[in-house]
N, C-alpha and C. Protein backbone atom coordinates (compact mmCIF):
# COMPACT_ATOMS: atom_id res chain seq x y z
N UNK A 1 105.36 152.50 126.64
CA UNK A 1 105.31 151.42 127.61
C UNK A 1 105.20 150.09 126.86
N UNK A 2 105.79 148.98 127.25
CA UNK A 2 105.69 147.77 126.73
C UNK A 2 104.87 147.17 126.90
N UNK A 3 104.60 146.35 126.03
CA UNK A 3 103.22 145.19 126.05
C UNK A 3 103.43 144.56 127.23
N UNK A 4 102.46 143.84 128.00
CA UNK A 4 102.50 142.65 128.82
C UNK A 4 101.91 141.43 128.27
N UNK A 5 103.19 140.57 128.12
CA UNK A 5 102.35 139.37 127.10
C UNK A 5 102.45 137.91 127.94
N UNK A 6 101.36 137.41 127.60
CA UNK A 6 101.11 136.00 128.19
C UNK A 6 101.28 135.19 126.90
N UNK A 7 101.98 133.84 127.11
CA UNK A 7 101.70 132.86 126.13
C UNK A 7 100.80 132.34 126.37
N UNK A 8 99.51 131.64 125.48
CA UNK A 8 98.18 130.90 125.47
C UNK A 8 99.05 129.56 124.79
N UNK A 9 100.11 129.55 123.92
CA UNK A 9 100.18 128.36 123.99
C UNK A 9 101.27 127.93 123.06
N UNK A 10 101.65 126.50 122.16
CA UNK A 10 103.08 126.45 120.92
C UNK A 10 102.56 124.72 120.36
N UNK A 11 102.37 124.84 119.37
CA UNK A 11 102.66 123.37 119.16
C UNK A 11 103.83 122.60 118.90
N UNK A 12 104.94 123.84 119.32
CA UNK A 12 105.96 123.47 119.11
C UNK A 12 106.90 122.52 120.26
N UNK A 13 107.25 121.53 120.11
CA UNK A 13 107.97 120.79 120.80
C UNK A 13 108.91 121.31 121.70
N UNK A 14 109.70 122.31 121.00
CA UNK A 14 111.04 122.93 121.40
C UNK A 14 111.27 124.30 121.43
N UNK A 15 109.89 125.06 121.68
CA UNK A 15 109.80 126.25 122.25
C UNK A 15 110.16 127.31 121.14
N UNK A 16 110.23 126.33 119.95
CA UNK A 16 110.34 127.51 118.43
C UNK A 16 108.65 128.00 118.15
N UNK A 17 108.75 128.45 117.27
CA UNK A 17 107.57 128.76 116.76
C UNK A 17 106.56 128.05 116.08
N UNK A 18 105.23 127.77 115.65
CA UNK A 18 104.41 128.91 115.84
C UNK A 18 103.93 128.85 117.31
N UNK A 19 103.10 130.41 118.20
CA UNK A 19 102.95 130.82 118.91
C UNK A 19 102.11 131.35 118.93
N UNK A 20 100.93 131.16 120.55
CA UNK A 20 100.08 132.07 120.44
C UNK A 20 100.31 133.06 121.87
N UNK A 21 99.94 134.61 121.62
CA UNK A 21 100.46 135.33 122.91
C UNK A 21 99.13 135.71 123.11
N UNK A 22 99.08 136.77 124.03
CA UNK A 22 98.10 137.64 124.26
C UNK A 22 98.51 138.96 124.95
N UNK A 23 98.35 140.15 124.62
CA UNK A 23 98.23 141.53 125.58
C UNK A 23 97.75 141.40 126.76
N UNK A 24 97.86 141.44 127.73
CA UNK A 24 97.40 141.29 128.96
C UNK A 24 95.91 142.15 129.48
N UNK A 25 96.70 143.69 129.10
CA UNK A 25 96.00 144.94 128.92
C UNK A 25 94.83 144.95 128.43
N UNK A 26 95.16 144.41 126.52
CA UNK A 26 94.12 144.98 125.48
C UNK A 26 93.40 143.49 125.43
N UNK A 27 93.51 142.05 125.18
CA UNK A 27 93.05 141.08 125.16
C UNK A 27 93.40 140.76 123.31
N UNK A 28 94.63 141.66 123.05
CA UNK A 28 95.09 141.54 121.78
C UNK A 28 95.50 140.10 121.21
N UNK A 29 95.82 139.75 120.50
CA UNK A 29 96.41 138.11 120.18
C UNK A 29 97.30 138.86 118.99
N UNK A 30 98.85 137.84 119.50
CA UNK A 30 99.72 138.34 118.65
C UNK A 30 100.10 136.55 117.97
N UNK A 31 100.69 136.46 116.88
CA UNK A 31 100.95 135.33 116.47
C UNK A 31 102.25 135.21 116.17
N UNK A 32 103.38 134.01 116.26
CA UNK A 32 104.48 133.84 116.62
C UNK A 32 104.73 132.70 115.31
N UNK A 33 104.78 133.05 113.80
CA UNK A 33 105.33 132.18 113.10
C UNK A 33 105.99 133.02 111.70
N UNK A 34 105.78 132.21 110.40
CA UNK A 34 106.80 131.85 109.82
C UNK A 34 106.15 132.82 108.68
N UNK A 35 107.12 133.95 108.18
CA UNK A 35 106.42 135.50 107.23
C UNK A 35 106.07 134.52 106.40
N UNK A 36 105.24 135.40 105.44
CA UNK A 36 104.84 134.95 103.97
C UNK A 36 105.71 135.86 103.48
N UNK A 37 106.46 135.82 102.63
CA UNK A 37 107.02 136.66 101.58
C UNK A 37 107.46 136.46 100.33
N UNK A 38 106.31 135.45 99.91
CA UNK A 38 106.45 135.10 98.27
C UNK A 38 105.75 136.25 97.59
N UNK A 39 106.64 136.59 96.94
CA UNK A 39 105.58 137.65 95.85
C UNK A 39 104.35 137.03 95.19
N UNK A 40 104.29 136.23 94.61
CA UNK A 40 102.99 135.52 94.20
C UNK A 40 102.04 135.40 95.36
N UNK A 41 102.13 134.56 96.42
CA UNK A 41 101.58 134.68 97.53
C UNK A 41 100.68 136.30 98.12
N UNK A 42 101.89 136.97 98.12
CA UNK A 42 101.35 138.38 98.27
C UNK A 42 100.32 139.56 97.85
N UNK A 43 100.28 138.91 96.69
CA UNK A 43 99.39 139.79 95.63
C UNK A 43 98.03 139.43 95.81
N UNK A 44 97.55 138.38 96.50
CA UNK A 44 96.41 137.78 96.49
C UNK A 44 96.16 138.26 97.80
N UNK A 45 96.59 138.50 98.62
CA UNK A 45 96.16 139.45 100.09
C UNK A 45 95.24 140.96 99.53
N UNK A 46 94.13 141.16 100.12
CA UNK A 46 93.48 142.45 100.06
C UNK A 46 93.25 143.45 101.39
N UNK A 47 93.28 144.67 101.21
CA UNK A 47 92.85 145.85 101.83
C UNK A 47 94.51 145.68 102.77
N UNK A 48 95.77 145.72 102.40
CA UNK A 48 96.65 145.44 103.30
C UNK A 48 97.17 146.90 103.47
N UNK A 49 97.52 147.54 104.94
CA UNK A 49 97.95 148.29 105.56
C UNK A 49 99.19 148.41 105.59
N UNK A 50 99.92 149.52 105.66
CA UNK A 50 101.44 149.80 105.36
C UNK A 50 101.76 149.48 107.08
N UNK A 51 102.25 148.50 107.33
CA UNK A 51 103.03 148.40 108.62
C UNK A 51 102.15 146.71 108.58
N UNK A 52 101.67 146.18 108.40
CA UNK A 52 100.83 145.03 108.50
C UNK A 52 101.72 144.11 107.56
N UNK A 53 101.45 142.63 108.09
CA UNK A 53 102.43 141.28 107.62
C UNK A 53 101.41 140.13 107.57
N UNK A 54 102.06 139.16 107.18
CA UNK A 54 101.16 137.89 107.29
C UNK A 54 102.31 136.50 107.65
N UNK A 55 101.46 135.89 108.88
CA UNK A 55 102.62 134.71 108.90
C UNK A 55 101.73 133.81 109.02
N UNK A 56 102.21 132.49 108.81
CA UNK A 56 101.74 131.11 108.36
C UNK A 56 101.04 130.90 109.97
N UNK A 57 100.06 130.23 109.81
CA UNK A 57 99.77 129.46 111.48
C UNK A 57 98.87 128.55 111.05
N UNK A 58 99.27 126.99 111.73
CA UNK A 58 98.91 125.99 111.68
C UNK A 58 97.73 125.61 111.98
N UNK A 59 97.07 124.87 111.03
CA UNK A 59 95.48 125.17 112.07
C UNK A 59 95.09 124.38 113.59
N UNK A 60 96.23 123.48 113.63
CA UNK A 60 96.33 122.74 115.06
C UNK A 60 96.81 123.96 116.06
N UNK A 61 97.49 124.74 115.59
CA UNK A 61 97.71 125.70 116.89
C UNK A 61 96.57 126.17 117.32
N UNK A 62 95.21 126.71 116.18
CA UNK A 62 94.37 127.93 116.75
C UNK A 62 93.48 126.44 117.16
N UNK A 63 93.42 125.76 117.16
CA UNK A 63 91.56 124.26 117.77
C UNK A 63 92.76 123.93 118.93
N UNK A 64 94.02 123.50 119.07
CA UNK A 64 94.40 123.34 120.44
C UNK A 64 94.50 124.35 121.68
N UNK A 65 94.58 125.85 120.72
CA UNK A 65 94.63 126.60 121.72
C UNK A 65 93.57 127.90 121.86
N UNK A 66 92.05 127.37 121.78
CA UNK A 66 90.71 128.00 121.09
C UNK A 66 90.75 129.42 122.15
N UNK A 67 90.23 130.88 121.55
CA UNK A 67 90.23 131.64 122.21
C UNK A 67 89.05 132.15 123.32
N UNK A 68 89.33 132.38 124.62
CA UNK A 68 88.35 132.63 125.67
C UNK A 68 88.18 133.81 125.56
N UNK A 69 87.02 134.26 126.30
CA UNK A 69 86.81 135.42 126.95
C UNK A 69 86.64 135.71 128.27
């Protein structure tokens, strides 16, 4: 079954990315930006999970769009 996702919010002007969603269901937060995939960059990440990523997010996205409960 598919997620049900709400947008919380974009600082983006023009409906590109970055993005914040949410699961409707789980109260999950999914994030909507830009991979890291510098190898240098990479190596400095710890305890990382085989299926797990990392993307850039602005810190104006997460203080404009602070999370509720």
């Amino acid at each position: 079954m598919a997620r049900r996702i709400r947008v919380i919010g974009s600082t983006s002007d023009d409906g590109n990315c970055p993005t914040l969603y949410e699961d409707v269901d789980t109260g999950e937060v999914i994030v909507q930006g830009y991979t890291v995939n510098d190898p240098e960059d990479l190596t400095q990440f710890q305890h990382v999970l085989d299926g797990e990523s990392f993307v850039v997010v602005p810190r104006e996205l997460l203080t404009r769009f602070p999370l509720k409960d």
